[in-house]
C-alpha atoms as a PDB file:
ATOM      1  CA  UNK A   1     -45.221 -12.364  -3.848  1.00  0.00           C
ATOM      2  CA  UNK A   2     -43.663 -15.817  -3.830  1.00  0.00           C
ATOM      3  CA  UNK A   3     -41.967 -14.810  -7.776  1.00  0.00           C
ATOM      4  CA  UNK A   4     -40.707 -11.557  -6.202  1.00  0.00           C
ATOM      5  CA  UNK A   5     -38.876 -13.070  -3.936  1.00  0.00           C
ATOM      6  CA  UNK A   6     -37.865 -15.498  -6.863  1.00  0.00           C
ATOM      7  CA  UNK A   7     -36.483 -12.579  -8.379  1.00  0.00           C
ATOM      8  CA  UNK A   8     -34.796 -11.202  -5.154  1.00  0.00           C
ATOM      9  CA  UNK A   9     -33.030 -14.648  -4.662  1.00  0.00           C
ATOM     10  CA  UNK A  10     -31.955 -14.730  -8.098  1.00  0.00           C
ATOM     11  CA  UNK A  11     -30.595 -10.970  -8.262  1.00  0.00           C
ATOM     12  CA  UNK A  12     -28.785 -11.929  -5.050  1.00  0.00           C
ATOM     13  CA  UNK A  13     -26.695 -14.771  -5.888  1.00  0.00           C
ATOM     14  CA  UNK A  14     -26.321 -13.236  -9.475  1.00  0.00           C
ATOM     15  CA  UNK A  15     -24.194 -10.510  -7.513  1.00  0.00           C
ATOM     16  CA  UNK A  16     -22.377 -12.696  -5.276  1.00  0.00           C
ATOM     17  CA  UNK A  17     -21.312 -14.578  -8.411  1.00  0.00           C
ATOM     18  CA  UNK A  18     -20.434 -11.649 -10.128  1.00  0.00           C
ATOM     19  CA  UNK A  19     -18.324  -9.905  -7.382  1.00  0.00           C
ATOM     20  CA  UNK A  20     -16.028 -13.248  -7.184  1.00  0.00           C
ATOM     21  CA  UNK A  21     -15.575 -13.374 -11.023  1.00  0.00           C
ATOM     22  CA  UNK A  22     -15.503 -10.115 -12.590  1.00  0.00           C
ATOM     23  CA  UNK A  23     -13.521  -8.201  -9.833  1.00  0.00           C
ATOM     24  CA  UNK A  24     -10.409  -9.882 -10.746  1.00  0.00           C
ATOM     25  CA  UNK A  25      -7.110  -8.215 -11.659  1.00  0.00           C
ATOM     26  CA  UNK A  26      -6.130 -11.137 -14.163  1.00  0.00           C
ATOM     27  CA  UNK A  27      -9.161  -9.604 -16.182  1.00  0.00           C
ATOM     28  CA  UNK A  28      -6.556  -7.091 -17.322  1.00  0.00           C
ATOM     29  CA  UNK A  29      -8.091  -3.858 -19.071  1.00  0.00           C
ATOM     30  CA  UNK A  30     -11.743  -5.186 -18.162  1.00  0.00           C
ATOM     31  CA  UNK A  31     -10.884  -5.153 -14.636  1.00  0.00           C
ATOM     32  CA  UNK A  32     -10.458  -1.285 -14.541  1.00  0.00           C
ATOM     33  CA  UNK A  33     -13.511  -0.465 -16.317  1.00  0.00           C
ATOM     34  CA  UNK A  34     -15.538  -3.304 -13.770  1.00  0.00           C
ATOM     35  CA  UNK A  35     -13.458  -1.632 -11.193  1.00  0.00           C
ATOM     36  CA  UNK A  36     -15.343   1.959 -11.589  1.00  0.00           C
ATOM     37  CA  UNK A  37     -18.087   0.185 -12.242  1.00  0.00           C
ATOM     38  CA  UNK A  38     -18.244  -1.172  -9.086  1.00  0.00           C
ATOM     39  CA  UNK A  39     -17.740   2.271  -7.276  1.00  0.00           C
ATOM     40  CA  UNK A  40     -21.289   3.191  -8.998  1.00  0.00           C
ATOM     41  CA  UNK A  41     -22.798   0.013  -7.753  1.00  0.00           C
ATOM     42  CA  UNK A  42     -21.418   0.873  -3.793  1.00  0.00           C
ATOM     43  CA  UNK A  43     -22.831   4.664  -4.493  1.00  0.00           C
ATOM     44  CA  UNK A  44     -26.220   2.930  -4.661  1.00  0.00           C
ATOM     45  CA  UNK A  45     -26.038   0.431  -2.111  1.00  0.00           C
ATOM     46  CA  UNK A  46     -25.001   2.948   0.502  1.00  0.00           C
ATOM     47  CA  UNK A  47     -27.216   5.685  -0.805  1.00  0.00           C
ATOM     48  CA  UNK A  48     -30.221   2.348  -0.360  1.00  0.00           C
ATOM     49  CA  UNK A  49     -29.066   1.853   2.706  1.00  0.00           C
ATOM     50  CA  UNK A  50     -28.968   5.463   3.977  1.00  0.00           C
ATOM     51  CA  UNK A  51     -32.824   5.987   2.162  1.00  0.00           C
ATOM     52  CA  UNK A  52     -34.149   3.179   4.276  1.00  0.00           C
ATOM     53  CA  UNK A  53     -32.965   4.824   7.400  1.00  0.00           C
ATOM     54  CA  UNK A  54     -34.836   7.626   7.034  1.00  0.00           C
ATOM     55  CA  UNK A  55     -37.757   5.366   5.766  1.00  0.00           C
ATOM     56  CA  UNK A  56     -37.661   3.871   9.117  1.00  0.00           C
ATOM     57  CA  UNK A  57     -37.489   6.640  11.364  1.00  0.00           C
ATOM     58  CA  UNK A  58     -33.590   6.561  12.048  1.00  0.00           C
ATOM     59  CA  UNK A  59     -31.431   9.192  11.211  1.00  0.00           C
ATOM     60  CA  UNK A  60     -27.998   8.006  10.129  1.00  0.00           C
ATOM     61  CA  UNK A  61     -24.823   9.734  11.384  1.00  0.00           C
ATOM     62  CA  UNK A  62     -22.967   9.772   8.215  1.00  0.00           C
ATOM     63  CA  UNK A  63     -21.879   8.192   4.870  1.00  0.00           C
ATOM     64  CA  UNK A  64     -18.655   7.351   3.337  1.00  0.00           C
ATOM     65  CA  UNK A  65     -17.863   5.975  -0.457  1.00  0.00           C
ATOM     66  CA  UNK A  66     -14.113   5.825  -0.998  1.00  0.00           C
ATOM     67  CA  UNK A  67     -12.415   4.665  -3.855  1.00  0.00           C
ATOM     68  CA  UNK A  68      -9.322   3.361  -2.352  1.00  0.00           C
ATOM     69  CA  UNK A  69      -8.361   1.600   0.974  1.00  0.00           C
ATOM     70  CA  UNK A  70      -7.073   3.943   3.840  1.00  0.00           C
ATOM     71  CA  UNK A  71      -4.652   1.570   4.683  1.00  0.00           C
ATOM     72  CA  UNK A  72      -3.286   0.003   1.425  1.00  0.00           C
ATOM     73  CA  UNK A  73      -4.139   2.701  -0.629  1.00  0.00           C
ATOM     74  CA  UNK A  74      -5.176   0.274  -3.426  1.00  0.00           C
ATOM     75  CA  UNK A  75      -8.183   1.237  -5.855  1.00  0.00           C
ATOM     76  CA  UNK A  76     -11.203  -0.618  -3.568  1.00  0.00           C
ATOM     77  CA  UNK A  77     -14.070   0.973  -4.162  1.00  0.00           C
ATOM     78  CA  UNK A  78     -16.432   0.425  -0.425  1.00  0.00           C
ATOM     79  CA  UNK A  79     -18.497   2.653   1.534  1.00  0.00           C
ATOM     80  CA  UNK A  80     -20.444   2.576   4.923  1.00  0.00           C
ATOM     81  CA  UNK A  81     -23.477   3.677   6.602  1.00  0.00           C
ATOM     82  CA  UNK A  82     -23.527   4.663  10.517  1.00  0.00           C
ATOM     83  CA  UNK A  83     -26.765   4.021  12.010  1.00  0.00           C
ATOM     84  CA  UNK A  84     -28.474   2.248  15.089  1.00  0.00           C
ATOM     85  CA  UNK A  85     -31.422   0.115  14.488  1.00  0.00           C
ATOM     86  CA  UNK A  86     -33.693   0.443  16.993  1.00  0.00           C
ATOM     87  CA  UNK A  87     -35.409  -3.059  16.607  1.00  0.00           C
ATOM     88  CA  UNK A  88     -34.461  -6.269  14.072  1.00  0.00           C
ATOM     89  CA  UNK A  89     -36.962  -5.372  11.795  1.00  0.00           C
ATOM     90  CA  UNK A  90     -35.444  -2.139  10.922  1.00  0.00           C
ATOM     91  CA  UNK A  91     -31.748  -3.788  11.120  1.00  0.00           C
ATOM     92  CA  UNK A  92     -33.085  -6.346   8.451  1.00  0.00           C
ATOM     93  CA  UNK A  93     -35.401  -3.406   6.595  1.00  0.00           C
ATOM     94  CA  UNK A  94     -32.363  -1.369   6.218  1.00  0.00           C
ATOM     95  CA  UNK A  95     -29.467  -4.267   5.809  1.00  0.00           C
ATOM     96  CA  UNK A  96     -31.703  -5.359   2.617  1.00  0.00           C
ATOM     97  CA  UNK A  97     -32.601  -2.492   1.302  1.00  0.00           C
ATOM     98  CA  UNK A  98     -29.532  -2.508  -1.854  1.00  0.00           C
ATOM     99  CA  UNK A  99     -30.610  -6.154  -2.505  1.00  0.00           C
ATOM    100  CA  UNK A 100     -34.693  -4.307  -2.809  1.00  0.00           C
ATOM    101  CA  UNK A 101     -33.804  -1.170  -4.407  1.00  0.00           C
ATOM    102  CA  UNK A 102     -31.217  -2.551  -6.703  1.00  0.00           C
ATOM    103  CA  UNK A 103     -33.368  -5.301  -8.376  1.00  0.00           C
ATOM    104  CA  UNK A 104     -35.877  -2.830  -9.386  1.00  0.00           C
ATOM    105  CA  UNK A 105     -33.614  -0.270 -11.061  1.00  0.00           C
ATOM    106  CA  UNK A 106     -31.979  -3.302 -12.686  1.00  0.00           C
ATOM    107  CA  UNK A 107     -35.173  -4.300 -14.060  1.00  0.00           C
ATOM    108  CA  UNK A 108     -35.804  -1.187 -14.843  1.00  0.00           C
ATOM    109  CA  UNK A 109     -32.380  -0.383 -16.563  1.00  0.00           C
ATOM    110  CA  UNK A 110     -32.717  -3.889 -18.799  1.00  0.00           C
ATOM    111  CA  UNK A 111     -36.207  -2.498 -20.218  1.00  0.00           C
ATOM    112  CA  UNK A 112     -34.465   0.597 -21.195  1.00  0.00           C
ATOM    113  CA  UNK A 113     -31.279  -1.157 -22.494  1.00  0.00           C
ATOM    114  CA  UNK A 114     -33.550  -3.888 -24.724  1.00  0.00           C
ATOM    115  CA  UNK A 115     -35.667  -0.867 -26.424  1.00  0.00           C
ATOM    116  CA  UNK A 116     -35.244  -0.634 -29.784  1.00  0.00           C
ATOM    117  CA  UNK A 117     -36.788   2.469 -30.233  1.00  0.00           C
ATOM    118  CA  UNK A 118     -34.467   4.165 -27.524  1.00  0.00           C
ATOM    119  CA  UNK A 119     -31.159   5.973 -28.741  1.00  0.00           C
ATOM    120  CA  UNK A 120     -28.144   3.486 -28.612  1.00  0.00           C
ATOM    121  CA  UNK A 121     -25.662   5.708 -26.225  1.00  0.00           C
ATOM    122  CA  UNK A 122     -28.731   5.422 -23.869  1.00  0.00           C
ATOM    123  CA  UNK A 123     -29.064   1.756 -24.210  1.00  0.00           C
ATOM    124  CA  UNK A 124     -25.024   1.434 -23.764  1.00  0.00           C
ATOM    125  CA  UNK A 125     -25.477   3.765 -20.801  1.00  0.00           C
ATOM    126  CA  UNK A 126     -28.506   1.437 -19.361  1.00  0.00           C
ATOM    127  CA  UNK A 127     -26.286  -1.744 -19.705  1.00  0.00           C
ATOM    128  CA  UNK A 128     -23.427  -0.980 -17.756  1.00  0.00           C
ATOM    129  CA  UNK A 129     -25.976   0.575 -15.194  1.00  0.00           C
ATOM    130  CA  UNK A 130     -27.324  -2.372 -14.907  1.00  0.00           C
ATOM    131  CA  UNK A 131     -23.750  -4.476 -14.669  1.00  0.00           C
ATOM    132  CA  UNK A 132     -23.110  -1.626 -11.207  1.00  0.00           C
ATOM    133  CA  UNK A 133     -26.181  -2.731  -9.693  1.00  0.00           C
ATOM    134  CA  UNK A 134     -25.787  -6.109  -9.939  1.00  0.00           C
ATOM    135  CA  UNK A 135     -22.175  -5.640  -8.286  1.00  0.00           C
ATOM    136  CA  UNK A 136     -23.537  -3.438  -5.611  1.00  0.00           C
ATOM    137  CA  UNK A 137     -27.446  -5.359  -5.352  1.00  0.00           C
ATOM    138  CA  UNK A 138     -26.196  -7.876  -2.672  1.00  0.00           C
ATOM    139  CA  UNK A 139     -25.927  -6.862   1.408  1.00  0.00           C
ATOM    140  CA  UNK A 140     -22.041  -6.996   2.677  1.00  0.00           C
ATOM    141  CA  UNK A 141     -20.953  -9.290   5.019  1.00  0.00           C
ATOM    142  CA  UNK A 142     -21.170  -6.879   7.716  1.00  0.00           C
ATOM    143  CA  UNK A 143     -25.178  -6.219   6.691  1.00  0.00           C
ATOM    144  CA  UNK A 144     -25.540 -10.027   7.136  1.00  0.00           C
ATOM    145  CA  UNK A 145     -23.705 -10.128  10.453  1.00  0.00           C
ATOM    146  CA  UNK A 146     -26.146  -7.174  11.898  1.00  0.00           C
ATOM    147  CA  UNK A 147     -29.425  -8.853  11.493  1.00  0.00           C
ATOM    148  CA  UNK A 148     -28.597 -12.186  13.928  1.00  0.00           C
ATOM    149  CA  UNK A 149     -27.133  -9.050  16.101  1.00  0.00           C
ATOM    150  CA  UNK A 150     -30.145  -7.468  16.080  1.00  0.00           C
ATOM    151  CA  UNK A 151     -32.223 -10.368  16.744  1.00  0.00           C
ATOM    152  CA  UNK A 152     -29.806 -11.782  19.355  1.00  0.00           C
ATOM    153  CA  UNK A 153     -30.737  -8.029  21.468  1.00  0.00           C
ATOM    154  CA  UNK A 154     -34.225  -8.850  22.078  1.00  0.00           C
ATOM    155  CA  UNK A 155     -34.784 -12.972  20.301  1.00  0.00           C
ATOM    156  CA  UNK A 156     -38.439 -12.970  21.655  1.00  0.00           C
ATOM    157  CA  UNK A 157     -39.751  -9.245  20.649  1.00  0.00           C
ATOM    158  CA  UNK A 158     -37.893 -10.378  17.330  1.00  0.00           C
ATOM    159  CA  UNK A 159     -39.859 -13.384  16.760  1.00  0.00           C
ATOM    160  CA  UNK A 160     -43.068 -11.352  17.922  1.00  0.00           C
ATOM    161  CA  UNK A 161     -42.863  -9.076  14.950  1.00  0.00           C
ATOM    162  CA  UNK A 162     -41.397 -11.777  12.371  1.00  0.00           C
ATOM    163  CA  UNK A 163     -44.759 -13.162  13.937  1.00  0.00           C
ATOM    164  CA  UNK A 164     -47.210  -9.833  12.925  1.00  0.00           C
ATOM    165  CA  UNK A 165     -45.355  -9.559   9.407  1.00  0.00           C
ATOM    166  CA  UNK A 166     -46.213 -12.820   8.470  1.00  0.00           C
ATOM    167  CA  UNK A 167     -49.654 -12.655  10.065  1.00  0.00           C
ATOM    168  CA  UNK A 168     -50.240  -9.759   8.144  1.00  0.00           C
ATOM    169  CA  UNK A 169     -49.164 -11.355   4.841  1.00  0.00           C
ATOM    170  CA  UNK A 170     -51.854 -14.159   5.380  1.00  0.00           C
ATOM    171  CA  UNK A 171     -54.568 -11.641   6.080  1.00  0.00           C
ATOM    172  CA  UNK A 172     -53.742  -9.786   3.127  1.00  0.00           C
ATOM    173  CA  UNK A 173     -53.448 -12.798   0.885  1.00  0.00           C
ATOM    174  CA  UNK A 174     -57.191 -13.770   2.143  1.00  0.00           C
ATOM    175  CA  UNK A 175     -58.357 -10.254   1.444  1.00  0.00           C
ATOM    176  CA  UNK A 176     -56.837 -10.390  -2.055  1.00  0.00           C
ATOM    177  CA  UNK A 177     -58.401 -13.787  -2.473  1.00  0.00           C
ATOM    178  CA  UNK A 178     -61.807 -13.050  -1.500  1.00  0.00           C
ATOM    179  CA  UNK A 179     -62.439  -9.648  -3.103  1.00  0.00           C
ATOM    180  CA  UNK A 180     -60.203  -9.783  -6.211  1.00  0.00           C
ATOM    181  CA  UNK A 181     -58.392  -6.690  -5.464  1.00  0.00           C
ATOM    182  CA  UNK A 182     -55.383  -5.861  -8.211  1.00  0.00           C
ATOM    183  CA  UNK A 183     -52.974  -3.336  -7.264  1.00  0.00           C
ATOM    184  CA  UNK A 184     -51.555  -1.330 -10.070  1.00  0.00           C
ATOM    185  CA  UNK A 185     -47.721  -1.219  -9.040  1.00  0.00           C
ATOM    186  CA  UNK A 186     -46.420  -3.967  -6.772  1.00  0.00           C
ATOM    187  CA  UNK A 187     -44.960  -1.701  -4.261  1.00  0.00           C
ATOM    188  CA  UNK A 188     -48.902  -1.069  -2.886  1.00  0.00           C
ATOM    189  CA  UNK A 189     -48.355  -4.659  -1.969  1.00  0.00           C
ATOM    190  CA  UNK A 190     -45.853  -4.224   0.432  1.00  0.00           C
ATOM    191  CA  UNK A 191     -47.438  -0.716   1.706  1.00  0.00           C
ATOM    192  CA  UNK A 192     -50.744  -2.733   2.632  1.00  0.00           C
ATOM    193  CA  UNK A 193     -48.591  -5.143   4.312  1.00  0.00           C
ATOM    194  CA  UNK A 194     -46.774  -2.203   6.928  1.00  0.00           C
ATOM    195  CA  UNK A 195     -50.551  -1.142   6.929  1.00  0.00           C
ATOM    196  CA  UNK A 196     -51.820  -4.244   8.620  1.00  0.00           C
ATOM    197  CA  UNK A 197     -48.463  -5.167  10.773  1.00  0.00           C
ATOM    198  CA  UNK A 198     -48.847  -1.826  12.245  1.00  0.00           C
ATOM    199  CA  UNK A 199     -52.970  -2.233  12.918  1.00  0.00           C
ATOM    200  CA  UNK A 200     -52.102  -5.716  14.039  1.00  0.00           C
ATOM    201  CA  UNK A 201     -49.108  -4.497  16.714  1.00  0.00           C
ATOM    202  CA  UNK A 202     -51.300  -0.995  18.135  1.00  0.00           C
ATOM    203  CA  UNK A 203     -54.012  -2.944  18.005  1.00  0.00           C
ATOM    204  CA  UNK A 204     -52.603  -5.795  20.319  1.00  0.00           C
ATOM    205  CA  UNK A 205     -50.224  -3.357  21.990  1.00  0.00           C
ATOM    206  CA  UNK A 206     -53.821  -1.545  23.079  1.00  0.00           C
ATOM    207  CA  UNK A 207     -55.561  -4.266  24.261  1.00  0.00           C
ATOM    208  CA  UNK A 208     -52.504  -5.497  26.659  1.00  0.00           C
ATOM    209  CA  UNK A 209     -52.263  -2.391  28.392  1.00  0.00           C
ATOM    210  CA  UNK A 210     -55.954  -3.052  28.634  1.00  0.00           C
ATOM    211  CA  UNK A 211     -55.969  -6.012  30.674  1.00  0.00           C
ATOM    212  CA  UNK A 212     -53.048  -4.854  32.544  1.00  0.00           C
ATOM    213  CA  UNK A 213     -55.086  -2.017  33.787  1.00  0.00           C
ATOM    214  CA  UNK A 214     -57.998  -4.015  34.999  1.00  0.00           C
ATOM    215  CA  UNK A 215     -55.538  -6.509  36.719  1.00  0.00           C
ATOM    216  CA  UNK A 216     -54.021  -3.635  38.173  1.00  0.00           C
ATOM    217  CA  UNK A 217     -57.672  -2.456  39.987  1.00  0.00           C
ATOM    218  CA  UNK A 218     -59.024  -3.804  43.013  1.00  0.00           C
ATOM    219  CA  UNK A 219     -62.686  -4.661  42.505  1.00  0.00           C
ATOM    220  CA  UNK A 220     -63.502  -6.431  45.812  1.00  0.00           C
ATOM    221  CA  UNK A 221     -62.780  -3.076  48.043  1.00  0.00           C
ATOM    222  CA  UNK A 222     -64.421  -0.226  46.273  1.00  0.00           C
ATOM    223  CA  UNK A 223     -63.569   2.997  46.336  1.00  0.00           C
ATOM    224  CA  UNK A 224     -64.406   5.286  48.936  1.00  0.00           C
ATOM    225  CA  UNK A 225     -66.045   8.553  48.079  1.00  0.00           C
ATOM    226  CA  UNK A 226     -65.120  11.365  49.965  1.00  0.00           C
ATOM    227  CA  UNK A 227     -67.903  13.313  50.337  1.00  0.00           C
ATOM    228  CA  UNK A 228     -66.997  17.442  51.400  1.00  0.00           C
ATOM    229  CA  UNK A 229     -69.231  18.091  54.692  1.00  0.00           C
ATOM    230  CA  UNK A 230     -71.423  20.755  54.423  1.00  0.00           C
ATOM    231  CA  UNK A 231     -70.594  24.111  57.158  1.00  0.00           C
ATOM    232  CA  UNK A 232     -72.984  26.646  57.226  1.00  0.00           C
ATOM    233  CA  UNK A 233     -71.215  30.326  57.101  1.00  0.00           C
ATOM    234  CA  UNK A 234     -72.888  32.773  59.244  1.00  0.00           C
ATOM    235  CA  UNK A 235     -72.148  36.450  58.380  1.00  0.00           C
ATOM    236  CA  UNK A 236     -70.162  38.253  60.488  1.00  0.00           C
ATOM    237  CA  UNK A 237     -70.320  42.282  60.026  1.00  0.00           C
ATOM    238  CA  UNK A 238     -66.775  44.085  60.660  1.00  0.00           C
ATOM    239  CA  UNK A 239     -66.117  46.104  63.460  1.00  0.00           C
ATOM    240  CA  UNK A 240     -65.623  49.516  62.890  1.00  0.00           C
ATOM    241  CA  UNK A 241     -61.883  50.867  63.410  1.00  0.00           C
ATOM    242  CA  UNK A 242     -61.812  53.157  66.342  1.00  0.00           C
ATOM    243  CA  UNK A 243     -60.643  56.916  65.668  1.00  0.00           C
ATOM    244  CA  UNK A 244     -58.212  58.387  68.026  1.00  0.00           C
END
């Protein structure tokens, strides 16, 4: 866990660096062809970003990738997602998600590109893959502005769940440690994680409205018991109808 996010710190400044000195018009020819691909590395990042949303329950109102700026009209390759997080996990869930789902495909580009036994146009292919992800892998400055946003809606529900998500990483770490469990892909990882925040939050969730329902009750008066009295019916025959 700890190298992962290694890895996700490393991928992140990798693309901050990378955004400051590749897309550069002094670059000349090379600008043009990091230029489009750039607009391959925003495809993906908004395409992440509009994945998680459904991940999380949200559906988003729309997605945009343009190539040039409505105002300037110069070649600016950018792209937005419209969505409203319902709580600051999901705005930091789904602001993260290019940083999460680019790093993997990166990784999983480089293996491709560094096989020797895998046809060079497909390796060339793989590597400049791998050069849009990395310009596209880290959050905007307008992800990073919505997670304090988020958090600054409700700060103490916020610090409840960072609370259960880290809770949950301990408890998992201890079950890991104690039985030896190995999980083939590391994604099951982060799945048993969301397994145990969610156990951990229904679980507590269920045991407050517990004790607010037997604060709520009144134990020193009890309830009184209406009994129905008991009327006996006596049986009444008809009268017959007269017949004029």
């Amino acid at each position: 866990m700890i190298e992962e996010l290694g890895i996700f710190a490393f991928v992140l400044v990798l693309s901050l660096v990378a955004r400051n000195f590749l897309l550069r018009e002094e670059l000349g020819a090379f600008y043009k062809i990091i230029l489009r691909l750039s607009l391959v590395g925003v495809a993906i990042h908004e395409i992440s970003h509009y994945i998680m949303n459904l991940a999380v329950g949200i559906k988003p109102e729309g997605i945009e990738i343009k190539w040039r700026n409505k105002e300037t009209h110069q070649r600016s390759p950018h792209g937005s997602v419209t969505s409203k997080p319902r709580s600051f996990l999901q705005a930091v869930v789904i602001c993260l998600a290019p940083l999460y789902i680019s790093t993997w495909l990166f990784f999983l580009s480089l293996q491709l590109a560094t096989n020797t036994h895998v046809d060079p146009v497909i390796r060339i292919i793989a590597i400049l893959f791998c050069v849009s992800l990395i310009l596209g892998a880290a959050p905007s400055s307008v992800d990073f502005n919505n997670i304090p946003k988020a958090f600054g809606k409700d700060p103490l529900n916020s610090l409840y769940k960072v609370f259960l998500i880290i809770l949950s990483g301990i408890i998992l770490w201890i079950i890991i440690l104690y039985t030896q469990i190995v999980f083939i892909l590391d994604i099951f990882y982060y799945l048993a994680i969301i397994g145990l925040y969610l156990l951990l939050r229904f679980s507590f969730l269920g045991i407050s409205r517990g004790i607010n329902e037997l604060q709520s009750r009144n134990f020193r008066k009890p309830s009184k018991v209406r009994l129905r009295r008991f009327t006996r019916t006596h049986y009444k025959p008809k009268r017959p109808q007269k017949e004029w």
